[in-house]
C-alpha atoms as a PDB file:
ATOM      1  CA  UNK A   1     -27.712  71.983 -30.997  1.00  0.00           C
ATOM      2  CA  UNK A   2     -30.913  73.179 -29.903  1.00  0.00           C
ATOM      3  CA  UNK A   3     -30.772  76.592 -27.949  1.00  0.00           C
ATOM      4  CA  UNK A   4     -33.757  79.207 -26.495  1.00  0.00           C
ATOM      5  CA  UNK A   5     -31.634  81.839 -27.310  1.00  0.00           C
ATOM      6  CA  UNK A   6     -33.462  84.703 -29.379  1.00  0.00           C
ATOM      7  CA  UNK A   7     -30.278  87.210 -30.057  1.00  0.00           C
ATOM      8  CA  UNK A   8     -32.357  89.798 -27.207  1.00  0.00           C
ATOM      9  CA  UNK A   9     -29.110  89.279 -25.321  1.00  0.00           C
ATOM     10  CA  UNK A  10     -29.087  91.432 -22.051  1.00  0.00           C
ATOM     11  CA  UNK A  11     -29.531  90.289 -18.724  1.00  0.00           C
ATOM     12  CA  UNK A  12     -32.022  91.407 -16.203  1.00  0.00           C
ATOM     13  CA  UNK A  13     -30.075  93.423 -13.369  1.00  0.00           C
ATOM     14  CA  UNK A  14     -32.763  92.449 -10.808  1.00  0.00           C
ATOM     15  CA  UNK A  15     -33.457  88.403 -11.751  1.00  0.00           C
ATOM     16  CA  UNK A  16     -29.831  87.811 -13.127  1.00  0.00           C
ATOM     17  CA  UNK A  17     -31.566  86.250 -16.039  1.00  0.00           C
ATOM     18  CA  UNK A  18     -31.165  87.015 -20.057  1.00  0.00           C
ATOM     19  CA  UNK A  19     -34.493  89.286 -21.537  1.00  0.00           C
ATOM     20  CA  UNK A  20     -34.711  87.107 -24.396  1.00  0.00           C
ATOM     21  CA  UNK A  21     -34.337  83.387 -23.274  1.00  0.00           C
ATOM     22  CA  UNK A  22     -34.199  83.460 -19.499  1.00  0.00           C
ATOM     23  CA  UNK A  23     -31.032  81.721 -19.356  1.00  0.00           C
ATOM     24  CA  UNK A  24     -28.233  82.799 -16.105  1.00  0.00           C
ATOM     25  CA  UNK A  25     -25.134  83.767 -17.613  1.00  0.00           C
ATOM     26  CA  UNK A  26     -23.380  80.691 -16.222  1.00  0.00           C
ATOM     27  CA  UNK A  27     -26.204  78.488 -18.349  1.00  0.00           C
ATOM     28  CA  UNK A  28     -25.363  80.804 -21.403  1.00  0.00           C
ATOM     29  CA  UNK A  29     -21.462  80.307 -20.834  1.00  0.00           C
ATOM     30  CA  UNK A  30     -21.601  76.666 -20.311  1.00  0.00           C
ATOM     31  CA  UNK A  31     -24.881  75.757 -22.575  1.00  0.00           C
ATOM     32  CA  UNK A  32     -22.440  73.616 -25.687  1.00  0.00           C
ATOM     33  CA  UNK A  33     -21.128  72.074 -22.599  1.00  0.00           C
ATOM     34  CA  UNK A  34     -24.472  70.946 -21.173  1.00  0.00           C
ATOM     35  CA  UNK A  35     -25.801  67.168 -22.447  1.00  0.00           C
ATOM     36  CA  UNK A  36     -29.249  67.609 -24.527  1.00  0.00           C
ATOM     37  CA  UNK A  37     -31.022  66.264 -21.242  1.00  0.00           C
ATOM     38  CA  UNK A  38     -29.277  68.863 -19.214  1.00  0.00           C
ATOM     39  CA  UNK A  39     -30.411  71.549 -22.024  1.00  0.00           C
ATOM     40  CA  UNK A  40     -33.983  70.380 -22.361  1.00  0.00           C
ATOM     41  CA  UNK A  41     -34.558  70.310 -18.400  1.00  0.00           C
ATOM     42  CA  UNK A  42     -33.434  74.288 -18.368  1.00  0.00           C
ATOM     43  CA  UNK A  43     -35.198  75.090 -21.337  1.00  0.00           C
ATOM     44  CA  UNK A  44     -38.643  73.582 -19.848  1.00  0.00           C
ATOM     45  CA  UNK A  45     -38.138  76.213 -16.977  1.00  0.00           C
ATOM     46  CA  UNK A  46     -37.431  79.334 -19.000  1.00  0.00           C
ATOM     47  CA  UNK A  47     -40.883  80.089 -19.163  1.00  0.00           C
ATOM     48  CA  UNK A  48     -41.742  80.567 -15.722  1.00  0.00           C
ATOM     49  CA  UNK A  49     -38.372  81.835 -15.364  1.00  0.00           C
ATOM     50  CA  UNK A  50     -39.558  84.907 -17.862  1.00  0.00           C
ATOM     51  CA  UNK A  51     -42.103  85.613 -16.131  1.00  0.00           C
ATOM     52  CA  UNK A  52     -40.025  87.384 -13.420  1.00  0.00           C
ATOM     53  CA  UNK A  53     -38.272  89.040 -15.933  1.00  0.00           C
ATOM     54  CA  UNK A  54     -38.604  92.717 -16.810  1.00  0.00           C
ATOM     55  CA  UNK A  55     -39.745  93.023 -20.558  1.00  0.00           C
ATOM     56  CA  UNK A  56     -37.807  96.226 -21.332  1.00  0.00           C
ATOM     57  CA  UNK A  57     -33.685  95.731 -21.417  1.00  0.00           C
ATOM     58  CA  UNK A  58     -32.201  99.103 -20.266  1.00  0.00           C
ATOM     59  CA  UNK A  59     -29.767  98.843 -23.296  1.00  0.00           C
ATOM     60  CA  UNK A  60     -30.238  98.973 -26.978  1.00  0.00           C
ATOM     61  CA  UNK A  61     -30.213  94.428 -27.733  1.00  0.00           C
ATOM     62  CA  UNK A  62     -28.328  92.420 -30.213  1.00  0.00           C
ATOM     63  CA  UNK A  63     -31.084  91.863 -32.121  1.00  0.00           C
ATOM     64  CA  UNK A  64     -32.247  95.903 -32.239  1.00  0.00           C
ATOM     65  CA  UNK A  65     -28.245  96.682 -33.465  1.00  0.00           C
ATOM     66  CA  UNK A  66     -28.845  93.909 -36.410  1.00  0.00           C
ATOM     67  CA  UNK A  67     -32.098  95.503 -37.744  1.00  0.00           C
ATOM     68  CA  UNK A  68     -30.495  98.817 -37.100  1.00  0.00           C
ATOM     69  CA  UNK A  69     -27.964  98.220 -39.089  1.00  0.00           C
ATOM     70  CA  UNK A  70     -29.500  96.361 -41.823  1.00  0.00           C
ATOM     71  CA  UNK A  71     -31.887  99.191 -42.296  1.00  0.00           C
ATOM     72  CA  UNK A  72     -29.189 101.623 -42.208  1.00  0.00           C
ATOM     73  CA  UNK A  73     -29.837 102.824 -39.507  1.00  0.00           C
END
């Protein structure tokens, strides 16, 4: 199943929308519910979407934990 998602998990307090794929919550929730058409017409908006997002989560990411903690971190 194709998905934006790029484990930078964290959504944007001001948009509402994830840092790393600009996906809602209720789009990440419900995205294996979604039919590929219904998946490819939100994905062709993420990138405008991100560019109302702030680039700097105000939390430590998913992705920052896993290289954290595969360095040893």
């Amino acid at each position: 199943m194709e998905s934006p998602c790029i484990l930078i998990c964290s959504i944007d307090d001001n948009t509402g929308l994830c840092f790393g794929c600009g996906r809602t919550r209720d789009e990440i929730g419900h995205w294996t519910t979604y039919t590929s058409l219904e998946r490819r017409t939100i994905m062709a908006e993420l990138p405008a979407r991100l560019e109302n997002v702030e680039r700097k989560p105000r939390r430590e990411t998913r992705r920052t934990r896993m290289v954290r903690e595969r360095e040893g971190g």
